[in-house]
C-alpha atoms as a PDB file:
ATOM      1  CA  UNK A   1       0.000   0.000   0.000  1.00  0.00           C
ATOM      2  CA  UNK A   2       1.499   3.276  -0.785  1.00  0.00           C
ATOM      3  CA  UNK A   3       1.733   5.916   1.828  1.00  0.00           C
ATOM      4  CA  UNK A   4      -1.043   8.105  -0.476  1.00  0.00           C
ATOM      5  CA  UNK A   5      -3.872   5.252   0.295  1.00  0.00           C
ATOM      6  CA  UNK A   6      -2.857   5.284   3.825  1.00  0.00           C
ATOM      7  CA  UNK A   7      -6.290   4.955   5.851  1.00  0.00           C
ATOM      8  CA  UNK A   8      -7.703   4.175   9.513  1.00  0.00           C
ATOM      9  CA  UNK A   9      -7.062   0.728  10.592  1.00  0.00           C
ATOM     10  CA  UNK A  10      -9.993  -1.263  11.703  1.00  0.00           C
ATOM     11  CA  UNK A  11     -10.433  -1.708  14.719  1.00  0.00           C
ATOM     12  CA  UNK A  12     -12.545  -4.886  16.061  1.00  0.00           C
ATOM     13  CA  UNK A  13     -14.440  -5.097  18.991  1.00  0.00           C
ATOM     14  CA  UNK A  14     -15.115  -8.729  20.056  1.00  0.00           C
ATOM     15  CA  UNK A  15     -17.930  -9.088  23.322  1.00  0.00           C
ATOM     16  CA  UNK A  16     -17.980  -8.214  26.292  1.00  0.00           C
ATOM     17  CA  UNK A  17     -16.762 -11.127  28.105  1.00  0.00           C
ATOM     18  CA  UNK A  18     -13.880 -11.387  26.302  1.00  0.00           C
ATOM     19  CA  UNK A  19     -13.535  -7.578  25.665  1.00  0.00           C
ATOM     20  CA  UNK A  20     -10.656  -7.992  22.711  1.00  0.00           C
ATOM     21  CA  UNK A  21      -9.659  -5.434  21.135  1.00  0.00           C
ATOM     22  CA  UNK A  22      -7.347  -5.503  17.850  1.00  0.00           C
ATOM     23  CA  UNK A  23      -5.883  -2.546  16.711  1.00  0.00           C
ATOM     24  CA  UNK A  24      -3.055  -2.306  14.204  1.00  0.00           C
ATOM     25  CA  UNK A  25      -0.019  -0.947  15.919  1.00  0.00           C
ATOM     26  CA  UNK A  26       1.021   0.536  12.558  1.00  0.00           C
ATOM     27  CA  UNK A  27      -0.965   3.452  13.319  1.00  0.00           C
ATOM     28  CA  UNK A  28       0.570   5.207  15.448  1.00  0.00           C
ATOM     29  CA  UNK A  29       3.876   4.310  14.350  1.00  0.00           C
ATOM     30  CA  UNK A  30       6.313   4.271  11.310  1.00  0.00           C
ATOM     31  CA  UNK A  31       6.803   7.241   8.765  1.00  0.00           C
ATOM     32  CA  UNK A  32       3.486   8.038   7.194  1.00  0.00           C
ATOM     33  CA  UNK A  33       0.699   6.615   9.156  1.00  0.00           C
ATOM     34  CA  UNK A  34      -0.322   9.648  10.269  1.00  0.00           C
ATOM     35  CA  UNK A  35       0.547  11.462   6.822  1.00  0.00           C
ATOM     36  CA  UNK A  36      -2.792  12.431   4.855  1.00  0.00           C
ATOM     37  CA  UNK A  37      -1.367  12.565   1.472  1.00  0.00           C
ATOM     38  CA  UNK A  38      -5.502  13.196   0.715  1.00  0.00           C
ATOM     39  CA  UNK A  39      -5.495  10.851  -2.006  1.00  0.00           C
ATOM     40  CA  UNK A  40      -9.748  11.952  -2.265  1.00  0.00           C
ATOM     41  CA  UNK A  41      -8.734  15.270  -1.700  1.00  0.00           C
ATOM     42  CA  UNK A  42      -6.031  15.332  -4.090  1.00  0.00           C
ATOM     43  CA  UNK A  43      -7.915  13.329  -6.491  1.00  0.00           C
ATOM     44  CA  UNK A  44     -10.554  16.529  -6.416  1.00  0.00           C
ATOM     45  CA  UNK A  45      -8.206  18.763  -6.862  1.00  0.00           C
ATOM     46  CA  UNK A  46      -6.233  17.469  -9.799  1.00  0.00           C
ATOM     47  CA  UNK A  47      -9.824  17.188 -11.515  1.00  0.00           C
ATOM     48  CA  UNK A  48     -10.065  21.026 -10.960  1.00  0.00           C
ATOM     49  CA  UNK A  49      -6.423  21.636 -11.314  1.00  0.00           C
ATOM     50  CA  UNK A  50      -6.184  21.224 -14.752  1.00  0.00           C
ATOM     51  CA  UNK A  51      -8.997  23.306 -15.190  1.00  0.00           C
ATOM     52  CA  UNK A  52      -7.452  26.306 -12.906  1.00  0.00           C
ATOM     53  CA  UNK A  53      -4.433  26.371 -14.947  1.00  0.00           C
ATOM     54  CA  UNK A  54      -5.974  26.313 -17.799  1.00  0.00           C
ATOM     55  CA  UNK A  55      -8.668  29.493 -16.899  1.00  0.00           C
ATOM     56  CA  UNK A  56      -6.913  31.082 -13.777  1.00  0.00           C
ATOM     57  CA  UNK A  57      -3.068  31.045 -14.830  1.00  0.00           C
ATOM     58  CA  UNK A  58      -1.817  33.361 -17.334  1.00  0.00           C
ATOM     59  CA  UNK A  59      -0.220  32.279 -20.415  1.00  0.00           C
ATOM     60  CA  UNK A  60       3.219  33.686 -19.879  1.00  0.00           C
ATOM     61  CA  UNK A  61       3.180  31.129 -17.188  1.00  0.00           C
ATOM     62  CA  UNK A  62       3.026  27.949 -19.249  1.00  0.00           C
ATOM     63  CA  UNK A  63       6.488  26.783 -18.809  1.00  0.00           C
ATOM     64  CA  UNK A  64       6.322  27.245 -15.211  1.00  0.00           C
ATOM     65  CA  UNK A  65       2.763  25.001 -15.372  1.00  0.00           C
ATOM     66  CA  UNK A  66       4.601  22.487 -17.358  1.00  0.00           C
ATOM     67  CA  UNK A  67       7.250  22.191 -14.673  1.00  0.00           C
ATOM     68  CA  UNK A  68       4.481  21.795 -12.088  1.00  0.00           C
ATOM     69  CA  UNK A  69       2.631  19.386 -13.883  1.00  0.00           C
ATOM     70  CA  UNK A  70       6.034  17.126 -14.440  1.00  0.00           C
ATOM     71  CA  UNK A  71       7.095  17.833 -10.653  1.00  0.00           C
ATOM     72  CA  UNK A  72       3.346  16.454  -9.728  1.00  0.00           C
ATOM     73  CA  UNK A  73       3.958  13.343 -12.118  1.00  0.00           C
ATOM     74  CA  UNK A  74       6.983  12.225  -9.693  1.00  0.00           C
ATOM     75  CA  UNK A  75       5.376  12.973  -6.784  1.00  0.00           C
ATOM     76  CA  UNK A  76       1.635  11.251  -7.238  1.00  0.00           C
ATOM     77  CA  UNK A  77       2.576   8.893 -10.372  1.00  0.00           C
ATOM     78  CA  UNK A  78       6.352   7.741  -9.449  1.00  0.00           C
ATOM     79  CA  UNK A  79       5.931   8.547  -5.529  1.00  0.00           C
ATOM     80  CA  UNK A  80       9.685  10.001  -6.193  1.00  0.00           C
ATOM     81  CA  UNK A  81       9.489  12.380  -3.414  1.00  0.00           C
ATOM     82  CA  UNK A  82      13.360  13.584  -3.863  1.00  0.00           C
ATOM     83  CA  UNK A  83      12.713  14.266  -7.577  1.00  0.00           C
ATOM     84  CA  UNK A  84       9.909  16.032  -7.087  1.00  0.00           C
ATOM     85  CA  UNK A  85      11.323  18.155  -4.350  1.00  0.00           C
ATOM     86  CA  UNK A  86      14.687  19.207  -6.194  1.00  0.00           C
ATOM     87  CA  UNK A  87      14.280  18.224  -9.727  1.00  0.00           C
ATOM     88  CA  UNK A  88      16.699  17.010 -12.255  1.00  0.00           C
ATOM     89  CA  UNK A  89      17.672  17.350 -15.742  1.00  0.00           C
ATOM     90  CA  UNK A  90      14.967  15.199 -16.953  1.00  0.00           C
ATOM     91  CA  UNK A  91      11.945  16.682 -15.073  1.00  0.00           C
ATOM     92  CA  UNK A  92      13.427  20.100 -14.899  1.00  0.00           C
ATOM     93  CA  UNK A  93      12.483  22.745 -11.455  1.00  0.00           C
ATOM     94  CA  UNK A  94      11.246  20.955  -8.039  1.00  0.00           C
ATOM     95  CA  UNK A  95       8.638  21.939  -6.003  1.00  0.00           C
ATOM     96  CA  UNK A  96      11.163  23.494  -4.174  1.00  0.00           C
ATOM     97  CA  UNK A  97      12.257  26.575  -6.459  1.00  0.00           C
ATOM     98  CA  UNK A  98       8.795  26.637  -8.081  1.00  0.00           C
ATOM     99  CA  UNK A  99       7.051  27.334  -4.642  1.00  0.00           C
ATOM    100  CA  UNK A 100       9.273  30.367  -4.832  1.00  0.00           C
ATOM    101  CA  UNK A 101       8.188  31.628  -7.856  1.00  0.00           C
ATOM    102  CA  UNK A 102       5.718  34.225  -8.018  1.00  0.00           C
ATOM    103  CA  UNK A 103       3.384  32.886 -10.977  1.00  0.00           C
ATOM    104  CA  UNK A 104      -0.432  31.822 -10.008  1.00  0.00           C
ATOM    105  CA  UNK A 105       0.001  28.015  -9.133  1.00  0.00           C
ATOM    106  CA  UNK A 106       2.986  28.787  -6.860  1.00  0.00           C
ATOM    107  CA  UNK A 107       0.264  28.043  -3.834  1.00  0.00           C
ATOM    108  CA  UNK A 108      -0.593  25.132  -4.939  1.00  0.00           C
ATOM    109  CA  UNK A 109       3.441  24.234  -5.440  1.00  0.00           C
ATOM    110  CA  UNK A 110       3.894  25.232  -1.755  1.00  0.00           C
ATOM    111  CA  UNK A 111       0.889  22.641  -0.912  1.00  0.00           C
ATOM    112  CA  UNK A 112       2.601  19.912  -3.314  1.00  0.00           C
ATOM    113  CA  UNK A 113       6.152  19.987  -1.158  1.00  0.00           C
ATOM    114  CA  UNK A 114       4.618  19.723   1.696  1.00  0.00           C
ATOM    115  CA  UNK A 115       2.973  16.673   0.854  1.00  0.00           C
ATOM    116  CA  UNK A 116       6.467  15.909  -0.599  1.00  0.00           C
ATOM    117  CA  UNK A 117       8.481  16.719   2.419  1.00  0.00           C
ATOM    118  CA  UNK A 118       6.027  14.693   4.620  1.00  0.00           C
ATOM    119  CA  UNK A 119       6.035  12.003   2.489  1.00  0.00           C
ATOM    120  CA  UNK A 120      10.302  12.135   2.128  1.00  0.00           C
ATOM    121  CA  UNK A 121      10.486  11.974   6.109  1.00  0.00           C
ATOM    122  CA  UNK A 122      11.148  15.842   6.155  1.00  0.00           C
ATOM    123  CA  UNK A 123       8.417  16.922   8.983  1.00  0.00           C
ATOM    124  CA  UNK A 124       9.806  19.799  10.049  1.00  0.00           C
ATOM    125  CA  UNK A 125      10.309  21.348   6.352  1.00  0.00           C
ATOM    126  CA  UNK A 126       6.981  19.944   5.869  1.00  0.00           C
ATOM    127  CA  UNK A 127       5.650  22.277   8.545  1.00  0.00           C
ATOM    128  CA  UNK A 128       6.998  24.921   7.434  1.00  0.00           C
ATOM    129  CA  UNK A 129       6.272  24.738   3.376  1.00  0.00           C
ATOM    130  CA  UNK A 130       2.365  24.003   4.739  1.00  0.00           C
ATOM    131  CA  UNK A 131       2.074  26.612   7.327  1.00  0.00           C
ATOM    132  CA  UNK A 132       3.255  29.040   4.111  1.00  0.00           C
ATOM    133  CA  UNK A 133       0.375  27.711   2.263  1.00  0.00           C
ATOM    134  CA  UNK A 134      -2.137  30.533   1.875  1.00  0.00           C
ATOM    135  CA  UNK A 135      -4.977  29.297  -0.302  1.00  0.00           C
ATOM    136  CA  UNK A 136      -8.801  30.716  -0.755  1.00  0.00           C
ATOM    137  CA  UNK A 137     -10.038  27.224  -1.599  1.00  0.00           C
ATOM    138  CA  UNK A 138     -11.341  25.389   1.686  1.00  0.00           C
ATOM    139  CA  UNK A 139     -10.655  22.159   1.233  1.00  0.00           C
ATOM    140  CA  UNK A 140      -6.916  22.595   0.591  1.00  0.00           C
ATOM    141  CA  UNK A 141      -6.341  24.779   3.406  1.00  0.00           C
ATOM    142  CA  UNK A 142      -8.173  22.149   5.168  1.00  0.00           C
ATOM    143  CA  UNK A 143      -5.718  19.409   3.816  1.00  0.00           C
ATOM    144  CA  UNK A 144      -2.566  21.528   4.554  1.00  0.00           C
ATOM    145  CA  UNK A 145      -3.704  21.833   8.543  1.00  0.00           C
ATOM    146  CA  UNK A 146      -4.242  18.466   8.897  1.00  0.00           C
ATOM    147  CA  UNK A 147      -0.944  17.392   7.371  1.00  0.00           C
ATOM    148  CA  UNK A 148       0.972  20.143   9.642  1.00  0.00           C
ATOM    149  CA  UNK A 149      -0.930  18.134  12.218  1.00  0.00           C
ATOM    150  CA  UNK A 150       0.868  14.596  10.616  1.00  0.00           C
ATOM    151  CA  UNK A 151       4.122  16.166  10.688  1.00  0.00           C
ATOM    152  CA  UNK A 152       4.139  17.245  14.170  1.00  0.00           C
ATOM    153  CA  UNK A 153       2.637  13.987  15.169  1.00  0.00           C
ATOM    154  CA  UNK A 154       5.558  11.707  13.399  1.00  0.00           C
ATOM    155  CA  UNK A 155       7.929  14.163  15.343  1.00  0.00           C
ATOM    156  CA  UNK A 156       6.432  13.259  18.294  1.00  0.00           C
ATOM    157  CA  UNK A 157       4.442  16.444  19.336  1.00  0.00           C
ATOM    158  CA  UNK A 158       1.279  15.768  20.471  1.00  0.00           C
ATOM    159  CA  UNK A 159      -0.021  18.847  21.223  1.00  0.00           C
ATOM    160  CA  UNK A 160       0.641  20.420  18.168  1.00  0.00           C
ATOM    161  CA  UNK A 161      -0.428  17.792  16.603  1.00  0.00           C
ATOM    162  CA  UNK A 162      -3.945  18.215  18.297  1.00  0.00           C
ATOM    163  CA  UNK A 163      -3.631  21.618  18.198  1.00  0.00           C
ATOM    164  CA  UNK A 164      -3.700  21.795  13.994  1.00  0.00           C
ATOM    165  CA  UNK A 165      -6.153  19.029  13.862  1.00  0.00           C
ATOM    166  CA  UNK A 166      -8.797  20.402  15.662  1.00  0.00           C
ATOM    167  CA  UNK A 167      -7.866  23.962  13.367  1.00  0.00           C
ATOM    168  CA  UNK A 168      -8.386  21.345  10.379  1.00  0.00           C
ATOM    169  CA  UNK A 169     -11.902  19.884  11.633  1.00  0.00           C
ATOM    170  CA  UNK A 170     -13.242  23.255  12.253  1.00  0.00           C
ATOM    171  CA  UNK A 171     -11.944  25.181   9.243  1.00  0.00           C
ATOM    172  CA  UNK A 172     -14.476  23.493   6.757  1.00  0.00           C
ATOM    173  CA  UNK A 173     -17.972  21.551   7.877  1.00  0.00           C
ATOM    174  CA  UNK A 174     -17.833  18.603   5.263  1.00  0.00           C
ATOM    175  CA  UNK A 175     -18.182  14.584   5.581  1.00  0.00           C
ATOM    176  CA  UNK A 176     -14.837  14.140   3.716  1.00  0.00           C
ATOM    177  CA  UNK A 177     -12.846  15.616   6.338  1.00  0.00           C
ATOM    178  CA  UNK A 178     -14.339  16.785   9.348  1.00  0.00           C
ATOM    179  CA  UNK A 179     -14.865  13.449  10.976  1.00  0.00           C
ATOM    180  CA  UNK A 180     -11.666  12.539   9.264  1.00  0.00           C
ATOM    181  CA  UNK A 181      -9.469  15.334  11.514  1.00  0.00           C
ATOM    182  CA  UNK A 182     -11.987  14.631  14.632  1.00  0.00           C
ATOM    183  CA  UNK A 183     -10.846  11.048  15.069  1.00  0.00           C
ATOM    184  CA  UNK A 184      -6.832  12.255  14.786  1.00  0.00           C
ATOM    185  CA  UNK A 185      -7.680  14.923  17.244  1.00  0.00           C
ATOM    186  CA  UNK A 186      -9.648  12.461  19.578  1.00  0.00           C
ATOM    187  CA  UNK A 187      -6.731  10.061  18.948  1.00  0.00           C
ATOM    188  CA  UNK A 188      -4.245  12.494  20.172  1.00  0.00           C
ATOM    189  CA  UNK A 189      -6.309  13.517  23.175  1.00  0.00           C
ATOM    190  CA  UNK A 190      -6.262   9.666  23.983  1.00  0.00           C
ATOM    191  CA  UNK A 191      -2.747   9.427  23.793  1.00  0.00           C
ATOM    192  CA  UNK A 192      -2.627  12.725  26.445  1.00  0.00           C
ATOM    193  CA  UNK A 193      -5.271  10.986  28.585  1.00  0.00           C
ATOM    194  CA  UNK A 194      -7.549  13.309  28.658  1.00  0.00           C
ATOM    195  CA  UNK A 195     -10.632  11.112  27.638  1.00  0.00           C
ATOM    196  CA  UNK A 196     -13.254  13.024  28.548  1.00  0.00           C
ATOM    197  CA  UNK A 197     -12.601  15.379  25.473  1.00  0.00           C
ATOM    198  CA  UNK A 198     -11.920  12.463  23.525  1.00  0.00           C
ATOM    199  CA  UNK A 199     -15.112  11.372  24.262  1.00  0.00           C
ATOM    200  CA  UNK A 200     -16.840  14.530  23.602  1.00  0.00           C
ATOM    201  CA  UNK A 201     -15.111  14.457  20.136  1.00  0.00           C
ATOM    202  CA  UNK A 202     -16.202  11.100  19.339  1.00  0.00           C
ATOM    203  CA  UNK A 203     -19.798  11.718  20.419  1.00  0.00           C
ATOM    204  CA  UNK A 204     -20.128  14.929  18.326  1.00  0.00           C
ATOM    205  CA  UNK A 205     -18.298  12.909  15.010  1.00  0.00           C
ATOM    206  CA  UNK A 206     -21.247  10.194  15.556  1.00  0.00           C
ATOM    207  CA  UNK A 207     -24.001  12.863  16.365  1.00  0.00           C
ATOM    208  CA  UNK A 208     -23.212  14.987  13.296  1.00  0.00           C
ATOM    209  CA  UNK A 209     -22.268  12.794  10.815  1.00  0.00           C
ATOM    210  CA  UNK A 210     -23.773   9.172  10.761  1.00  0.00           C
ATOM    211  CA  UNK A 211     -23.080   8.444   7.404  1.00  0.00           C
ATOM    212  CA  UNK A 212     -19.211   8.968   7.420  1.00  0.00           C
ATOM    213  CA  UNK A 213     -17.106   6.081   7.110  1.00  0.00           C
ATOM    214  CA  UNK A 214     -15.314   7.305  10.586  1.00  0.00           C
ATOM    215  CA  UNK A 215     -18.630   6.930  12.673  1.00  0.00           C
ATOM    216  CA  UNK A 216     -18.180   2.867  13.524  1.00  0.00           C
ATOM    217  CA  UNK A 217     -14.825   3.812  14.684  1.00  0.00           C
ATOM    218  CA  UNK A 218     -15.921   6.749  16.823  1.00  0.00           C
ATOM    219  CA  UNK A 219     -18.522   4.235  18.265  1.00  0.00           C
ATOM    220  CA  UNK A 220     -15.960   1.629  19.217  1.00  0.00           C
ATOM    221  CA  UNK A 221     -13.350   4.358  20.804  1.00  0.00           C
ATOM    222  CA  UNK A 222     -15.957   6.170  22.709  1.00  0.00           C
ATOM    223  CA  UNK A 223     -16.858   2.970  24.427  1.00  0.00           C
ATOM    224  CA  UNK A 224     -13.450   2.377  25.248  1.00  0.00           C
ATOM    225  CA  UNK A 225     -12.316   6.329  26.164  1.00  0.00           C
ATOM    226  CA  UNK A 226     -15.869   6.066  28.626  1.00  0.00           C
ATOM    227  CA  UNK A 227     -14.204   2.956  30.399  1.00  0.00           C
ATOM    228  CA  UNK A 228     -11.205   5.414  31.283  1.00  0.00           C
ATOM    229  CA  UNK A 229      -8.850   3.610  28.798  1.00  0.00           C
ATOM    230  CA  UNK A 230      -7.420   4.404  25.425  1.00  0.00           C
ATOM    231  CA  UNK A 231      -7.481   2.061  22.807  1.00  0.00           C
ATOM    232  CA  UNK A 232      -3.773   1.381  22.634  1.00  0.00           C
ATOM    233  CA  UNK A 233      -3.959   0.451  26.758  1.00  0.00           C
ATOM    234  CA  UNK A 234      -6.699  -2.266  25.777  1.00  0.00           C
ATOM    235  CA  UNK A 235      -4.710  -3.541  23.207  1.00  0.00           C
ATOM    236  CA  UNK A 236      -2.042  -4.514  25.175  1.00  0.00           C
END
């Protein structure tokens, strides 16, 4: 599985008497499980990105769209994150020099390394090419919180972590990624033990929306957070 399909593991709940848990350790551990690449999000945008070049970006910019477009195809197509980032001969500019440039799709080349960065094992660059990020459009602001929120999480910081996930829940009321960045941030508040808010996070991402595909996981970590655990105590 690459690290752009990365999802939630499933967690199973066997009864009461036995009260099992399995939960796949991978989660919260490794470089990437925590990295939200947004392949759905992504996939959106490059539907709509090809359209905002072609209507938004002026045409004195086409060479720098070119080099976008071949830094993107190493990045998404080749998962070459080094590539992308720096460039070579072959691909010409990297996301690095060409989130530099002034032309119109330089935000969304500021967006792309970060994604790169987070992806290479860079967390701290990818911080701070994300928190540069300065876009109009929603759902990629939304996306770039919730990745700051990755990077500080593979580096450890939990409460920055929490801190840009809850910012990434709140900034945009949708099904795609609101309950997506309220089970990170109720994660995170498990892993600080403060389960009460975990649970109050958990209740709200089942009371508001039913129909996500996070909702049977909220269910199955609010009955857990309620006992005074957190799921990775019960799976021990």
């Amino acid at each position: 599985m690459s690290e752009q399909e990365i999802e939630f593991e499933e967690v199973e709940v066997a009864d009461a008497e036995g009260n099992i848990f399995e939960q796949g350790e991978e989660f919260l551990k490794g470089p990437g499980k925590f990295v939200l690449i947004g392949i759905v999000g992504v996939a959106v945008l490059l539907g709509g990105y090809f359209a905002y070049n072609k209507l938004v970006v002026e045409p004195k910019n086409e060479k720098s769209v070119e080099a976008l477009y071949m830094a993107e195809h190493q990045l998404l197509d080749k998962e070459d994150y080094a590539t992308a980032i720096n460039g070579d001969v072959a691909t010409g500019k990297g996301l690095e020099k060409l989130a530099k440039s002034g032309y119109a799709g330089g935000e969304i080349a500021k967006y792309d390394l970060g994604v790169a960065y987070l992806n290479n094992g860079q967390y701290k660059e990818a911080i701070k090419a994300l928190k540069d990020v300065d876009f109009d459009d929603d759902m990629l602001g939304t996306e770039a919180l919730g990745m700051i929120g990755d990077a500080y999480m593979e580096l450890g910081d939990v409460s920055n972590a929490l801190t840009y996930y809850t910012k990434a829940y709140k900034n945009r009321d949708n099904i795609l990624t609101t309950p997506l960045y309220m089970m990170k941030a109720g994660l995170c508040l498990e892993i600080s033990k403060k389960y009460e808010k975990a649970a109050d996070v958990y209740e709200k991402l089942i009371a508001d929306y039913p129909f996500s595909k996070q909702k049977d996981d909220a269910e199955k970590y609010l009955a857990i957070v309620k006992a005074g655990k957190s799921f990775e105590e019960v799976g021990k």
